[in-house]
N, C-alpha and C. Protein backbone atom coordinates (compact mmCIF):
# COMPACT_ATOMS: atom_id res chain seq x y z
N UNK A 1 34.59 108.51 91.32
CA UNK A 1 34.00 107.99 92.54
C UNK A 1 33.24 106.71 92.23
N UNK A 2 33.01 105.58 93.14
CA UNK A 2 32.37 104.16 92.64
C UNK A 2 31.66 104.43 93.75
N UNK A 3 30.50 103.95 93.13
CA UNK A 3 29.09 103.49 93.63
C UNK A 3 28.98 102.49 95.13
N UNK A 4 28.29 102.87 95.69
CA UNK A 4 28.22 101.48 96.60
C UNK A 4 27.99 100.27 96.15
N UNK A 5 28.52 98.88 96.57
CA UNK A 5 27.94 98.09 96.33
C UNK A 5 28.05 96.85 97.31
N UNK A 6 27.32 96.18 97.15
CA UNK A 6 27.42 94.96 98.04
C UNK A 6 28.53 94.47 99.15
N UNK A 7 29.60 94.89 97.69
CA UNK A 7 30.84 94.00 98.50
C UNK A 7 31.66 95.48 98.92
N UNK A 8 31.66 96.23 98.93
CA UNK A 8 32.06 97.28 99.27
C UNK A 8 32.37 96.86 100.64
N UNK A 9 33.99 98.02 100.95
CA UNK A 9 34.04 97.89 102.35
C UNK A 9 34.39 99.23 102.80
N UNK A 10 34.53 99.25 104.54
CA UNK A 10 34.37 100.46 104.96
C UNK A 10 36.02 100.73 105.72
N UNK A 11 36.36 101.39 105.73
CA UNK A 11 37.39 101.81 107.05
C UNK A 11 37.18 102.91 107.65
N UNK A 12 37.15 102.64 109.21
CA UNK A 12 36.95 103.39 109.97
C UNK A 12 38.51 103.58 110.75
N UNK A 13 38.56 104.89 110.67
CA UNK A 13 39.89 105.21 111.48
C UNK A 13 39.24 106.24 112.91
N UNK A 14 39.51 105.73 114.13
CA UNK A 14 38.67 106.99 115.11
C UNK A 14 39.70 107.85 115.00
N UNK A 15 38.96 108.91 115.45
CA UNK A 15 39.45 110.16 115.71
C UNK A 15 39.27 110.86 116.70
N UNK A 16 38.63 110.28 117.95
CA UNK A 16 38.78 110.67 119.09
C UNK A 16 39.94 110.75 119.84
N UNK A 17 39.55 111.64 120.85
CA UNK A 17 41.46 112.40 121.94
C UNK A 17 42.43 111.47 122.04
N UNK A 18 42.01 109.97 122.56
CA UNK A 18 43.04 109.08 123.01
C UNK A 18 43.80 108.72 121.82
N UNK A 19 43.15 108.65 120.61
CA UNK A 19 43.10 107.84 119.31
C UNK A 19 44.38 108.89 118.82
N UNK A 20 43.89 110.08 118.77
CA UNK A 20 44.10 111.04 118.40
C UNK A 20 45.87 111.37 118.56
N UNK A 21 45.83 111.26 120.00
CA UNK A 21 46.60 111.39 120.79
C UNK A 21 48.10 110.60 120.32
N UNK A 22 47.60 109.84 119.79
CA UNK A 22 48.46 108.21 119.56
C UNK A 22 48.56 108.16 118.11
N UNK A 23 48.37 109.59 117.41
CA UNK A 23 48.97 109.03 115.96
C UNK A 23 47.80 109.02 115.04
N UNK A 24 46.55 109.03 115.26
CA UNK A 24 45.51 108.52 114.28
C UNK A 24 45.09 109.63 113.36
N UNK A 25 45.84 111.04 113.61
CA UNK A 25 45.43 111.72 112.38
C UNK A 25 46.30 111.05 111.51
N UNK A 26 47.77 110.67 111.14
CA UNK A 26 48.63 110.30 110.62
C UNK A 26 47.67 108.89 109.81
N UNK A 27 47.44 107.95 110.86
CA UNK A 27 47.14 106.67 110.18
C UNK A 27 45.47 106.84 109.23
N UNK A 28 44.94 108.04 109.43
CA UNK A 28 43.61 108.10 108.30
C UNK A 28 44.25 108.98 107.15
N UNK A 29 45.54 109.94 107.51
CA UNK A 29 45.86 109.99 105.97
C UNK A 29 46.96 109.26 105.17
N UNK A 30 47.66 108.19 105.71
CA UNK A 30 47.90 107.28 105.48
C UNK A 30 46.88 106.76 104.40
N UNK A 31 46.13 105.88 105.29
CA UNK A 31 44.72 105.10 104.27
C UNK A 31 44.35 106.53 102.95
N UNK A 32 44.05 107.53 103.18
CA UNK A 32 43.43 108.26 102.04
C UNK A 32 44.46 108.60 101.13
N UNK A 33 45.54 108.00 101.02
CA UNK A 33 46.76 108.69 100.30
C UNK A 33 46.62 107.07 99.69
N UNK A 34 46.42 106.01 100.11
CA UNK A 34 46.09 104.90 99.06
C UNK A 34 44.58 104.41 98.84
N UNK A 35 44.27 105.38 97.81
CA UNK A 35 42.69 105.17 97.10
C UNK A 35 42.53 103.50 96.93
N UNK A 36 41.59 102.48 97.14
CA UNK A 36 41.41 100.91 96.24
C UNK A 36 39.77 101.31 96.11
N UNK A 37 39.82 100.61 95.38
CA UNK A 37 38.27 100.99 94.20
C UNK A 37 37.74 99.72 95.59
N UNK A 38 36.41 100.08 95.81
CA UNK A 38 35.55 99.31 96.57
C UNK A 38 35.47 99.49 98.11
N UNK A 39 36.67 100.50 98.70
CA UNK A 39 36.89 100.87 100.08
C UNK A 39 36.53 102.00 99.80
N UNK A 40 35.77 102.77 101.06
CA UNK A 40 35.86 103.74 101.25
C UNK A 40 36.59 104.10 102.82
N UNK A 41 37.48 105.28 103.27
CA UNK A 41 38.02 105.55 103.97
C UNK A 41 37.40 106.51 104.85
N UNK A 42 36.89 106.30 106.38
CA UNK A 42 36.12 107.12 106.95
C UNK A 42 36.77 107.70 108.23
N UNK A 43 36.89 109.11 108.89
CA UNK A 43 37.47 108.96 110.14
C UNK A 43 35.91 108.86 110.96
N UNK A 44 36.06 108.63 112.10
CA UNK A 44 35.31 108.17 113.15
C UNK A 44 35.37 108.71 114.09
N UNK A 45 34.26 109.06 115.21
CA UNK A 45 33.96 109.29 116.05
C UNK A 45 34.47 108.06 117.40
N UNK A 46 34.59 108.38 118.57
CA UNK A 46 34.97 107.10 119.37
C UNK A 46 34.79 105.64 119.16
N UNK A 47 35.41 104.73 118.89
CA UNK A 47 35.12 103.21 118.98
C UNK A 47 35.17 102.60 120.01
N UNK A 48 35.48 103.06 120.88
CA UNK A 48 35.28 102.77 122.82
C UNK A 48 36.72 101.96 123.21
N UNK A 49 37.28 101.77 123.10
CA UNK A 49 38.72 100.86 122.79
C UNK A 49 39.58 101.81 122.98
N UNK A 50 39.49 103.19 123.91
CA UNK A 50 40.51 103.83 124.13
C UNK A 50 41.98 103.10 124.87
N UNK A 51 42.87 103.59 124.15
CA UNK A 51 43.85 103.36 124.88
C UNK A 51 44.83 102.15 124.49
N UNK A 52 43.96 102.06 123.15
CA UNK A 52 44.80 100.93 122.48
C UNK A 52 44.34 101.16 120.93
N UNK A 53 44.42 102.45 121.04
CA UNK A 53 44.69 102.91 119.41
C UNK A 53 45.94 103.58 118.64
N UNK A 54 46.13 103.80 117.85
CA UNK A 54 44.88 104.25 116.97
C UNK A 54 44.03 102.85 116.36
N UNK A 55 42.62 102.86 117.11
CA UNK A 55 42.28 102.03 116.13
C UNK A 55 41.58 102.10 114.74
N UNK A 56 41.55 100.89 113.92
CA UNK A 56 40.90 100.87 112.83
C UNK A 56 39.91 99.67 112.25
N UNK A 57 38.96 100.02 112.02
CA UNK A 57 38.02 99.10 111.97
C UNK A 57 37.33 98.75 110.60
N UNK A 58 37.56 97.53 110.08
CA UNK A 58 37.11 97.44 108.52
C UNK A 58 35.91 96.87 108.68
N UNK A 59 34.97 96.99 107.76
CA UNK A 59 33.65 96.66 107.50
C UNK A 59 33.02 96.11 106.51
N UNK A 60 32.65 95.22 105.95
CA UNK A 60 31.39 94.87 107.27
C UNK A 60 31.98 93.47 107.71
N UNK A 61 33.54 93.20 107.53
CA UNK A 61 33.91 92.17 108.12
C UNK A 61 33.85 92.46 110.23
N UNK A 62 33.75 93.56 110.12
CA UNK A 62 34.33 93.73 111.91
C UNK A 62 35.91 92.77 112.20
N UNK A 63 36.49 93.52 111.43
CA UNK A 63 38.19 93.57 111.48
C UNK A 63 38.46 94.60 112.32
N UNK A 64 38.97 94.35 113.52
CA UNK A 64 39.58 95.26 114.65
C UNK A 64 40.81 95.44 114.25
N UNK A 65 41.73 96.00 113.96
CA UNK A 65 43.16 96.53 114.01
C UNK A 65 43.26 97.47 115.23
N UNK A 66 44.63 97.69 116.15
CA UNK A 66 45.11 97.89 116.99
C UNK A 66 46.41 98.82 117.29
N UNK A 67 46.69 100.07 117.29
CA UNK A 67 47.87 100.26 117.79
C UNK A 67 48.52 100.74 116.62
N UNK A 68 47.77 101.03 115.45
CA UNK A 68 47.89 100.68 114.17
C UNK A 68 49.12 102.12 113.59
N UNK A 69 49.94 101.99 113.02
CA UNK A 69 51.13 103.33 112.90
C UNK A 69 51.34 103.10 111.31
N UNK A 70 51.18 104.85 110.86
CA UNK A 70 50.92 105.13 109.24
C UNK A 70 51.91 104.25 108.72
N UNK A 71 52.97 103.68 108.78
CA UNK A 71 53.70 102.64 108.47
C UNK A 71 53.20 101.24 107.45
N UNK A 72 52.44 101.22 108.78
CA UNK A 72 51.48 99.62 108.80
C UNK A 72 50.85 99.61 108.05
N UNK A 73 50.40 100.82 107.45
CA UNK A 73 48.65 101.04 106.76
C UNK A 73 49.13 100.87 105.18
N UNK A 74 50.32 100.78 104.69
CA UNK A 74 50.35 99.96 103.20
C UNK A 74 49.98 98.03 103.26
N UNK A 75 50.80 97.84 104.56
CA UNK A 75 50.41 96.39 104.59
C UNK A 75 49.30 96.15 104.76
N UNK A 76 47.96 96.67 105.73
CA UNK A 76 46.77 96.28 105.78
C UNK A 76 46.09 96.63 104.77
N UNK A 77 46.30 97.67 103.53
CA UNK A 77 46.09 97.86 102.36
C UNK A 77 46.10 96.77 101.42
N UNK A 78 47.12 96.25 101.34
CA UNK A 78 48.03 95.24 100.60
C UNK A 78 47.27 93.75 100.57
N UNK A 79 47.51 93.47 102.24
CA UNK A 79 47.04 92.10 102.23
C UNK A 79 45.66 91.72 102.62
N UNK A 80 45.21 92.54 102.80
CA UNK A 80 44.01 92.61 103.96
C UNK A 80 42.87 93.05 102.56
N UNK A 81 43.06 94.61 102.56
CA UNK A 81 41.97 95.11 101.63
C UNK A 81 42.02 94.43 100.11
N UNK A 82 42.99 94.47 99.39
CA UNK A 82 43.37 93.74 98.32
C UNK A 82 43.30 92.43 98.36
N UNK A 83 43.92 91.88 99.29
CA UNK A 83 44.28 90.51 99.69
C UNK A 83 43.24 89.40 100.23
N UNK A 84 42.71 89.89 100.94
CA UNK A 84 41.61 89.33 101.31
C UNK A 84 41.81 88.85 102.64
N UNK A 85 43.31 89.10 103.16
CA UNK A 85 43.81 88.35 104.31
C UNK A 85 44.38 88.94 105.48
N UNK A 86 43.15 89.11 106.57
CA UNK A 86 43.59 90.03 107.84
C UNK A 86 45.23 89.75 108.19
N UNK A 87 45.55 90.96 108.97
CA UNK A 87 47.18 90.49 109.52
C UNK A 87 47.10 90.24 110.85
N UNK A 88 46.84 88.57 111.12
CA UNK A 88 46.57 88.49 112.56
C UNK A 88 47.30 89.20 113.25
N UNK A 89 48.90 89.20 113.29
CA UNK A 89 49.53 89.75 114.53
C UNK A 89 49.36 91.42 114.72
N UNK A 90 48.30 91.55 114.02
CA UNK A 90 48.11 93.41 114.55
C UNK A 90 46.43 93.63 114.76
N UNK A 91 46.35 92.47 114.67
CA UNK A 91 44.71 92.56 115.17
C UNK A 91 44.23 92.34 116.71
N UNK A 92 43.30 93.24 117.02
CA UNK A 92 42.71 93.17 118.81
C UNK A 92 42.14 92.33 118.90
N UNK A 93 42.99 92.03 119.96
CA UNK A 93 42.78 90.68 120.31
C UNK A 93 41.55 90.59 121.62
N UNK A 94 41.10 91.61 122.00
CA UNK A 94 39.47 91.74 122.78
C UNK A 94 38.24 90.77 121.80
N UNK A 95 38.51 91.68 120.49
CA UNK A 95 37.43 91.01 119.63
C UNK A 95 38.01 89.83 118.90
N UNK A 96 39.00 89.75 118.59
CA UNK A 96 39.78 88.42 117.87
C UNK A 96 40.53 87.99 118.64
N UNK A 97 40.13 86.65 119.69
CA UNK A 97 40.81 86.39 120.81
C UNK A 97 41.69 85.41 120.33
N UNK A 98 41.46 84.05 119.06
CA UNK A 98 42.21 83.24 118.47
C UNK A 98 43.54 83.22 118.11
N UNK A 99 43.58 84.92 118.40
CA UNK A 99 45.06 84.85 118.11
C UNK A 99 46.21 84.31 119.55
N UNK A 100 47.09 83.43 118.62
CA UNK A 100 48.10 82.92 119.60
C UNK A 100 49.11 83.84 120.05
N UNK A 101 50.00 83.91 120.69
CA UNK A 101 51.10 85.27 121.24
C UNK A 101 52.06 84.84 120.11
């Protein structure tokens, strides 16, 4: 197990009905089936964004992901947590409006 630290980040996967409903037990064991040293993997209580989940929320950047399917969750692993580099075209676009269509 690693320590907290500074740069540490968080993922939040909700786990509320709508979330729920739509796949999100699948997409938090997804994430816990790929351990990265410095994330920790959390399920969650409502993120208010029903209805356009499963969502997932990284921290402490406030990275919204959207719609998100256990599929997806090696690439946001990959490029994102490792990488350093959100995947605009699957990010919510409520809170990240910059994105172009």
């Amino acid at each position: 197990m690693s320590s907290k630290s500074e740069s540490s980040q968080c993922v939040r996967v909700c786990q509320n009905t709508s979330c729920r409903k739509l796949g999100a037990k699948k997409v938090l064991a997804a994430f816990q089936t790929l351990p990265i040293a410095g994330v920790d993997v959390e399920e969650s209580r409502c993120l208010g964004q029903c209805g356009n989940g499963p969502m997932v929320l990284v921290l402490p950047e406030q990275i919204w992901y959207c719609r998100v399917l256990p599929e997806e969750v090696d690439a946001i692993a990959t490029r994102h947590l490792l990488g350093g580099q959100p995947i605009s075209s699957m990010l919510y676009r409520k809170f990240h409006p910059e994105i172009s269509s």
